[in-house]
PDB file of N, CA and C in Angstrom:
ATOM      1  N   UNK A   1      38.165   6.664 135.010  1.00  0.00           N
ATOM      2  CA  UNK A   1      37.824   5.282 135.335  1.00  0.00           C
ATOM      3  C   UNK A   1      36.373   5.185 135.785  1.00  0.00           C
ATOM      4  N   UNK A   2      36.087   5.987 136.668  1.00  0.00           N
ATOM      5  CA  UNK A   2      34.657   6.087 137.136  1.00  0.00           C
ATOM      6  C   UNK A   2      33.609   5.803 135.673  1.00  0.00           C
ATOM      7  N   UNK A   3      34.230   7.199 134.729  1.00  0.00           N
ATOM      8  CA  UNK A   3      33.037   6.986 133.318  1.00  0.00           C
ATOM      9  C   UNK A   3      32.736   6.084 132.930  1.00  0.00           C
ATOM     10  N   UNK A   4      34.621   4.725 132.789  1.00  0.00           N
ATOM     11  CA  UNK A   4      34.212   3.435 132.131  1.00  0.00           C
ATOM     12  C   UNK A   4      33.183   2.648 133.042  1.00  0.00           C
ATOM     13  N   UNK A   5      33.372   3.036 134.587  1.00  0.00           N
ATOM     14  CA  UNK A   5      32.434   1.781 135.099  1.00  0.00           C
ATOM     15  C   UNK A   5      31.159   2.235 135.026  1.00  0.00           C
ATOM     16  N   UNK A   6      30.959   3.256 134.767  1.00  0.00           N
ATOM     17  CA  UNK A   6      29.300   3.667 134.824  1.00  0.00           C
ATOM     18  C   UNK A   6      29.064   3.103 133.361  1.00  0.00           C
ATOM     19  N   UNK A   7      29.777   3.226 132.338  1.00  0.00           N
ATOM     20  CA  UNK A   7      29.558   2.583 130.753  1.00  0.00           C
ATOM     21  C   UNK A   7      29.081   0.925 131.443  1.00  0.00           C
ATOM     22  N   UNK A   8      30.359   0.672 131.746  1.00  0.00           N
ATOM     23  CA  UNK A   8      29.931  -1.081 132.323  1.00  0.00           C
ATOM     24  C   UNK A   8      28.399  -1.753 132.541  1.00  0.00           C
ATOM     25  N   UNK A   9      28.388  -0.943 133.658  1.00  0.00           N
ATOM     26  CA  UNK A   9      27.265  -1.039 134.353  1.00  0.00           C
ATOM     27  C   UNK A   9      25.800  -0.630 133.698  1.00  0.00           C
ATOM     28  N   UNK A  10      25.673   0.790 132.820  1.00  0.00           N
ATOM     29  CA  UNK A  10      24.582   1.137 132.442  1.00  0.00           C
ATOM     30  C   UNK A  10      24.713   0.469 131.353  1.00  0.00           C
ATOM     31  N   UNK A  11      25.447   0.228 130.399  1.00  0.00           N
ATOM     32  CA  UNK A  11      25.098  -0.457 128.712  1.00  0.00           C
ATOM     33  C   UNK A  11      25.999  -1.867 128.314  1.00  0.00           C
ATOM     34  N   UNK A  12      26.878  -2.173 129.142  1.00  0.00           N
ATOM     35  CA  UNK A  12      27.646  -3.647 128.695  1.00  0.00           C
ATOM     36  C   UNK A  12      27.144  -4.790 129.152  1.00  0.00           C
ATOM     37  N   UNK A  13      26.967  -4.459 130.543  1.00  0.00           N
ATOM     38  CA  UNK A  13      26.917  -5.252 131.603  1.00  0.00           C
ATOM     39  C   UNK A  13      24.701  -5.912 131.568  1.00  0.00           C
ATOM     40  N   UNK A  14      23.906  -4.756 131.294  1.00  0.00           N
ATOM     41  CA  UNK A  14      22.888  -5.053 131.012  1.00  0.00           C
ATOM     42  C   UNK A  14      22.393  -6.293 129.617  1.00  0.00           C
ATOM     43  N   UNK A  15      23.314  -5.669 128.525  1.00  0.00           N
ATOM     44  CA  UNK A  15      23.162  -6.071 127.227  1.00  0.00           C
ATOM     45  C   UNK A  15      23.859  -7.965 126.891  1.00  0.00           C
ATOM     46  N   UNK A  16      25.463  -7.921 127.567  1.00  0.00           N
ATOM     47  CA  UNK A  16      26.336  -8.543 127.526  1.00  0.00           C
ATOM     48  C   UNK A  16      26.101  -9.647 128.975  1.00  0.00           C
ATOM     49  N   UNK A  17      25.569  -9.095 129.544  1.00  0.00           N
ATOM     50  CA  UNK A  17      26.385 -10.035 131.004  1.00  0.00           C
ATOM     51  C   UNK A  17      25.644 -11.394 130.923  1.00  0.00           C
ATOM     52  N   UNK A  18      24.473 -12.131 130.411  1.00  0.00           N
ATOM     53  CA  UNK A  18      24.156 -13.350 130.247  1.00  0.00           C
ATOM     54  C   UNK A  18      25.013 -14.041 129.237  1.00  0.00           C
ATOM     55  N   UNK A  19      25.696 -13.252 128.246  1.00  0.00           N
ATOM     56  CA  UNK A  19      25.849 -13.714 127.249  1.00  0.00           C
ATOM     57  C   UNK A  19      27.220 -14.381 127.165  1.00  0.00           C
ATOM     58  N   UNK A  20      27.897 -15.697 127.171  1.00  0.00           N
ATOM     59  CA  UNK A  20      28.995 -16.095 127.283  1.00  0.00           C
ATOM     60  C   UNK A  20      30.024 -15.364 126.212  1.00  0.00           C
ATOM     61  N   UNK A  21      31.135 -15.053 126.520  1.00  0.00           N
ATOM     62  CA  UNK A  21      32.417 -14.560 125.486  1.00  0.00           C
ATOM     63  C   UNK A  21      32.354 -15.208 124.721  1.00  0.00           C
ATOM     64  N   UNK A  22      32.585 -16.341 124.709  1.00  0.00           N
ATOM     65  CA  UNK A  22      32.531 -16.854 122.979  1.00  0.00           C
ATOM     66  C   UNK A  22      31.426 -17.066 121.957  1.00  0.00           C
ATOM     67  N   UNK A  23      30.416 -16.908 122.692  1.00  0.00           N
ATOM     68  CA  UNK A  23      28.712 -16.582 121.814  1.00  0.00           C
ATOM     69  C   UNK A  23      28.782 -14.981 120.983  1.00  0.00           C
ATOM     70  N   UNK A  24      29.523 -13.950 121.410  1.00  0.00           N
ATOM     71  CA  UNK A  24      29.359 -13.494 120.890  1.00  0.00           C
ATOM     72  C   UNK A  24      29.982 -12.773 119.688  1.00  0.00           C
ATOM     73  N   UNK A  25      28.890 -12.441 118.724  1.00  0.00           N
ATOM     74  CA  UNK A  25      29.550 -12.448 116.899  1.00  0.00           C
ATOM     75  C   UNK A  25      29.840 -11.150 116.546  1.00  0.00           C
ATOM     76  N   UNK A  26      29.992 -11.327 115.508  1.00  0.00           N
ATOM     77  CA  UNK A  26      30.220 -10.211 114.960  1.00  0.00           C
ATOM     78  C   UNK A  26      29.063  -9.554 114.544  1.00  0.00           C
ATOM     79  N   UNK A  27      28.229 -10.151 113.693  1.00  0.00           N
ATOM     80  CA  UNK A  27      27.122  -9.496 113.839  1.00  0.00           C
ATOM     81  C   UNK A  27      26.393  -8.812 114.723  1.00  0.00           C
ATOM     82  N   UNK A  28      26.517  -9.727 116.128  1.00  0.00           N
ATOM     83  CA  UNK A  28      26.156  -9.118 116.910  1.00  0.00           C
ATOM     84  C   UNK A  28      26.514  -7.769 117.654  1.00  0.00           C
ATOM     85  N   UNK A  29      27.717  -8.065 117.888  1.00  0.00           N
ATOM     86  CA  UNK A  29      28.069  -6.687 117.906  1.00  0.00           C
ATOM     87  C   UNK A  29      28.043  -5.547 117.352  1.00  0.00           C
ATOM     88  N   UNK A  30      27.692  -6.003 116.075  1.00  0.00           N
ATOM     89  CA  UNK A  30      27.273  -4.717 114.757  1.00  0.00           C
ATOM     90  C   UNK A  30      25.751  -4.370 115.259  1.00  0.00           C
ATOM     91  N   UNK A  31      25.043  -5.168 115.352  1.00  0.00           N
ATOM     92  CA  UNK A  31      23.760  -4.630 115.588  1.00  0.00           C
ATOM     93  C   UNK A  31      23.240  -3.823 116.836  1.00  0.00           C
ATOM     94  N   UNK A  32      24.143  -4.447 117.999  1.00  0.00           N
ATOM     95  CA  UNK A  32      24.395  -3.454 119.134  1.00  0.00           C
ATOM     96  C   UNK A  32      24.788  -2.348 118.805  1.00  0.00           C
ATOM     97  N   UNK A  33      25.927  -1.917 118.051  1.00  0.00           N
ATOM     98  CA  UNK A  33      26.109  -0.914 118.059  1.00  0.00           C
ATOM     99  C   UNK A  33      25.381   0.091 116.852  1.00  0.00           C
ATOM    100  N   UNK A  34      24.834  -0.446 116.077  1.00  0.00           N
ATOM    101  CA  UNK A  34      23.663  -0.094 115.539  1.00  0.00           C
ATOM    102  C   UNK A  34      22.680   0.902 116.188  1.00  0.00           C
ATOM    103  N   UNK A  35      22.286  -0.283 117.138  1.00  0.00           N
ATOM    104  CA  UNK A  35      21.111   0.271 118.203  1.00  0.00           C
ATOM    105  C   UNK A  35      21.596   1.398 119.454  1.00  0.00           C
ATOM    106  N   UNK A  36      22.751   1.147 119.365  1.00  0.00           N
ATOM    107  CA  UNK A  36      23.654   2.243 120.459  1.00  0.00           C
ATOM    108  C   UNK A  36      23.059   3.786 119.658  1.00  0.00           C
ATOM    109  N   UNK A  37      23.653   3.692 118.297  1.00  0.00           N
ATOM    110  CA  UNK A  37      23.445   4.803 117.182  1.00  0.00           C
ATOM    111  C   UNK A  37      22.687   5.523 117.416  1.00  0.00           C
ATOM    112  N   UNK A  38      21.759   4.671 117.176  1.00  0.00           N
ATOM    113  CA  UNK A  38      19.992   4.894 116.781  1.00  0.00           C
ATOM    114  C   UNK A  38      20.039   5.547 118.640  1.00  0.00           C
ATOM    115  N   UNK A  39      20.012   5.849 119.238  1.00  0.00           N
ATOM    116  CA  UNK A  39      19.770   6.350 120.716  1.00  0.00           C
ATOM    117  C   UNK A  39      20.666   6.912 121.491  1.00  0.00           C
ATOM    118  N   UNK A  40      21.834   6.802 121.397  1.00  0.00           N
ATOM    119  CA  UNK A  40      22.451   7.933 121.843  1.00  0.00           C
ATOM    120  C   UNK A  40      24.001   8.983 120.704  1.00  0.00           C
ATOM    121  N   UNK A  41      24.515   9.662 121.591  1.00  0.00           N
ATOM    122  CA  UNK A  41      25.081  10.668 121.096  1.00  0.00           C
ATOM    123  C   UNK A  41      26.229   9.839 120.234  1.00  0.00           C
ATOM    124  N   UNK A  42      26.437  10.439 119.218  1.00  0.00           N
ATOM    125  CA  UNK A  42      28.152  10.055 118.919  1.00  0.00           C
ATOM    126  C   UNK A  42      29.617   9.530 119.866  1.00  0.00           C
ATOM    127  N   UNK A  43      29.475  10.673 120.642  1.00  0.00           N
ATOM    128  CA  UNK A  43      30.392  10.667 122.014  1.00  0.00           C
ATOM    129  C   UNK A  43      30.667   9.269 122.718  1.00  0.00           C
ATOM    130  N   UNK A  44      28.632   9.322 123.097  1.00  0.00           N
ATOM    131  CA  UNK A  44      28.735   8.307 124.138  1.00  0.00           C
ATOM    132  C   UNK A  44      28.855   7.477 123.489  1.00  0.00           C
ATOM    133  N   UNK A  45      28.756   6.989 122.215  1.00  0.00           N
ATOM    134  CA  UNK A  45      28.045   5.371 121.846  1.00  0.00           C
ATOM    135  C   UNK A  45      30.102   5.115 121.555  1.00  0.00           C
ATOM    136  N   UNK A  46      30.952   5.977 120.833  1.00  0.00           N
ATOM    137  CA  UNK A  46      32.553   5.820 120.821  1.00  0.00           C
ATOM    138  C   UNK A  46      32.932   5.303 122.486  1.00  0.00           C
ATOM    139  N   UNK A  47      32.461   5.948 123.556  1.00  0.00           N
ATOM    140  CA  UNK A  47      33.319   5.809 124.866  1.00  0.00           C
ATOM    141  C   UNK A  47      32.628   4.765 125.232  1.00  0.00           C
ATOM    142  N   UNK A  48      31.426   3.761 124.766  1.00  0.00           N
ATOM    143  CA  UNK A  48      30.616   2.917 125.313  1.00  0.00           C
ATOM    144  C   UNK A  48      31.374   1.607 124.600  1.00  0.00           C
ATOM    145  N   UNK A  49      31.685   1.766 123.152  1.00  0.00           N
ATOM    146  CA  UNK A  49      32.573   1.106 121.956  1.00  0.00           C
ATOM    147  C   UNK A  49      34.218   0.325 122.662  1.00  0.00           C
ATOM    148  N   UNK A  50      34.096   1.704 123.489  1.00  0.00           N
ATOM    149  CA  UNK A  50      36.033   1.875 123.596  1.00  0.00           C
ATOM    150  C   UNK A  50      36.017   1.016 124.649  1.00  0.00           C
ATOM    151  N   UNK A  51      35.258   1.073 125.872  1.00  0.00           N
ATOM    152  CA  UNK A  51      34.916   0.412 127.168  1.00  0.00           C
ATOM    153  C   UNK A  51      34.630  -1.185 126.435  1.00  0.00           C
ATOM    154  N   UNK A  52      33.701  -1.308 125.461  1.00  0.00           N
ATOM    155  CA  UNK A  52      33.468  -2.478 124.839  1.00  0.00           C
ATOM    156  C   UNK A  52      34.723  -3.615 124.393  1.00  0.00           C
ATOM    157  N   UNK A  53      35.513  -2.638 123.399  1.00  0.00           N
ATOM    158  CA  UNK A  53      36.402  -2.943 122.847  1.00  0.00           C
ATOM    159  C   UNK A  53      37.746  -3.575 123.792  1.00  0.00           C
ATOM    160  N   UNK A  54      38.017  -2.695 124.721  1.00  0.00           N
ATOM    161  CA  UNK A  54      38.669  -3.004 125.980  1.00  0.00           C
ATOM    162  C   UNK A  54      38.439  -4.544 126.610  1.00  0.00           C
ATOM    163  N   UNK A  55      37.647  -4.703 126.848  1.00  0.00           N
ATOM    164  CA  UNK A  55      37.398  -5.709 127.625  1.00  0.00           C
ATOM    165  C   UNK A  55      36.978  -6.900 126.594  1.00  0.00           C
ATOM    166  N   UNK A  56      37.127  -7.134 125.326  1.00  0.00           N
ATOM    167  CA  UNK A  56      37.506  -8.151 124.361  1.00  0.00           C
ATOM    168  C   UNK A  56      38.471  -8.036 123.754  1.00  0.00           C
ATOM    169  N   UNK A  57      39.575  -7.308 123.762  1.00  0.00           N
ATOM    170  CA  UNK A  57      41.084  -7.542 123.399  1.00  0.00           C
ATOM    171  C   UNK A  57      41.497  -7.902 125.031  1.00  0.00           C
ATOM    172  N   UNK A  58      41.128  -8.077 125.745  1.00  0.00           N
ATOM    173  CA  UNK A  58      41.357  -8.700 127.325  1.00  0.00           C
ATOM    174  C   UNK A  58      41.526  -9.671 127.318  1.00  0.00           C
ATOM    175  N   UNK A  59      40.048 -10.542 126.573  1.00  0.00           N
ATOM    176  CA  UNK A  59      39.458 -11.642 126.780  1.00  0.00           C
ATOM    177  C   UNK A  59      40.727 -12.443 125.245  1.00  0.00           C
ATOM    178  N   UNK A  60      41.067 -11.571 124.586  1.00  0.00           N
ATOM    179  CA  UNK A  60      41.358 -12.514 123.456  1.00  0.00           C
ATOM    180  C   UNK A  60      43.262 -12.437 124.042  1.00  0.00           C
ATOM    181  N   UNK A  61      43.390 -11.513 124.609  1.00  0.00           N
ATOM    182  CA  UNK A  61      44.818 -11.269 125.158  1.00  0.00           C
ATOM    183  C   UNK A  61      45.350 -12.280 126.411  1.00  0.00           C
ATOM    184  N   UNK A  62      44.592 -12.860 127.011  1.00  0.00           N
ATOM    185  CA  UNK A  62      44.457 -13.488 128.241  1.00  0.00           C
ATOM    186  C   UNK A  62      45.399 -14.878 128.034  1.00  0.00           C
ATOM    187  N   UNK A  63      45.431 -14.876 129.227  1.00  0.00           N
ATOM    188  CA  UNK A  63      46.109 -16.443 128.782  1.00  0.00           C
ATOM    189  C   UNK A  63      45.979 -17.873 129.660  1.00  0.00           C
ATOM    190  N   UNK A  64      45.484 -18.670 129.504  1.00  0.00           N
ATOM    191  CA  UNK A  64      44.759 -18.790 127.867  1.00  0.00           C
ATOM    192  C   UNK A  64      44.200 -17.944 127.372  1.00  0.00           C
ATOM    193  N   UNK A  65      43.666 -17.906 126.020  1.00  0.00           N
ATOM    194  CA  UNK A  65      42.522 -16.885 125.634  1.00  0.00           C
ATOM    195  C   UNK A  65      41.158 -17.390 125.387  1.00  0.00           C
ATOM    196  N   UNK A  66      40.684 -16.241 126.187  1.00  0.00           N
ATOM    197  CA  UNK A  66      38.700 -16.419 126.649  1.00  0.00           C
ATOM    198  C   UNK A  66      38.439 -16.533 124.912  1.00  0.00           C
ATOM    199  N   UNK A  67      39.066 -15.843 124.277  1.00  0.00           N
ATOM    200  CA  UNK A  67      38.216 -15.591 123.007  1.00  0.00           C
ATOM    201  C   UNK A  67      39.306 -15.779 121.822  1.00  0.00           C
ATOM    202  N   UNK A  68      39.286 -16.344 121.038  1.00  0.00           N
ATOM    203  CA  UNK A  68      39.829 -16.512 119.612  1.00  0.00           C
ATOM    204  C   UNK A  68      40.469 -14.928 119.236  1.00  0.00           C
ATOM    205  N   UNK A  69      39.395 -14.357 118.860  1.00  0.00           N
ATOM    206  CA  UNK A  69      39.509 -12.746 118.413  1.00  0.00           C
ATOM    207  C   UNK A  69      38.569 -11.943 118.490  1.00  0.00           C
ATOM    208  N   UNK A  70      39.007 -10.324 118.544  1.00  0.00           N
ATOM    209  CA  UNK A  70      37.310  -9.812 119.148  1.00  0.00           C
ATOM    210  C   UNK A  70      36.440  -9.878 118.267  1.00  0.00           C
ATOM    211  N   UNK A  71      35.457  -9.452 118.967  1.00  0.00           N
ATOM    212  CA  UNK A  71      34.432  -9.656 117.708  1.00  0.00           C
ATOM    213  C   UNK A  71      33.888  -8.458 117.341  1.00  0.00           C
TER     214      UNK A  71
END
């Protein structure tokens, strides 16, 4: 748990946290993780993904739901 919140904090939370849940696309998220690629390891950029991924099947699971579907 500790790993995910340090993910949070060092790469979601910087990138994501202005950005309202439903602003964000698909594209966008492709290009983030693009740029994840391009700079770090395989490893991290999957456990940074998974932490990602987590917390928008949340938002689309919720109820109501924050989000349509992830993106």
């Amino acid at each position: 748990i500790n790993h995910y919140r340090k993910i949070l904090r060092a790469q979601i939370w910087p990138h994501w946290g202005s950005t309202p849940l439903v602003e964000i696309t698909t594209h966008q998220s492709k290009a983030w993780k693009n740029s994840l690629e391009a700079t770090y390891s395989a490893t991290y950029v999957r456990d940074i993904l998974k932490v990602f991924g987590m917390l928008m099947d949340d938002a689309v699971d919720h109820r109501p739901p924050l989000l349509p579907a992830s993106p």
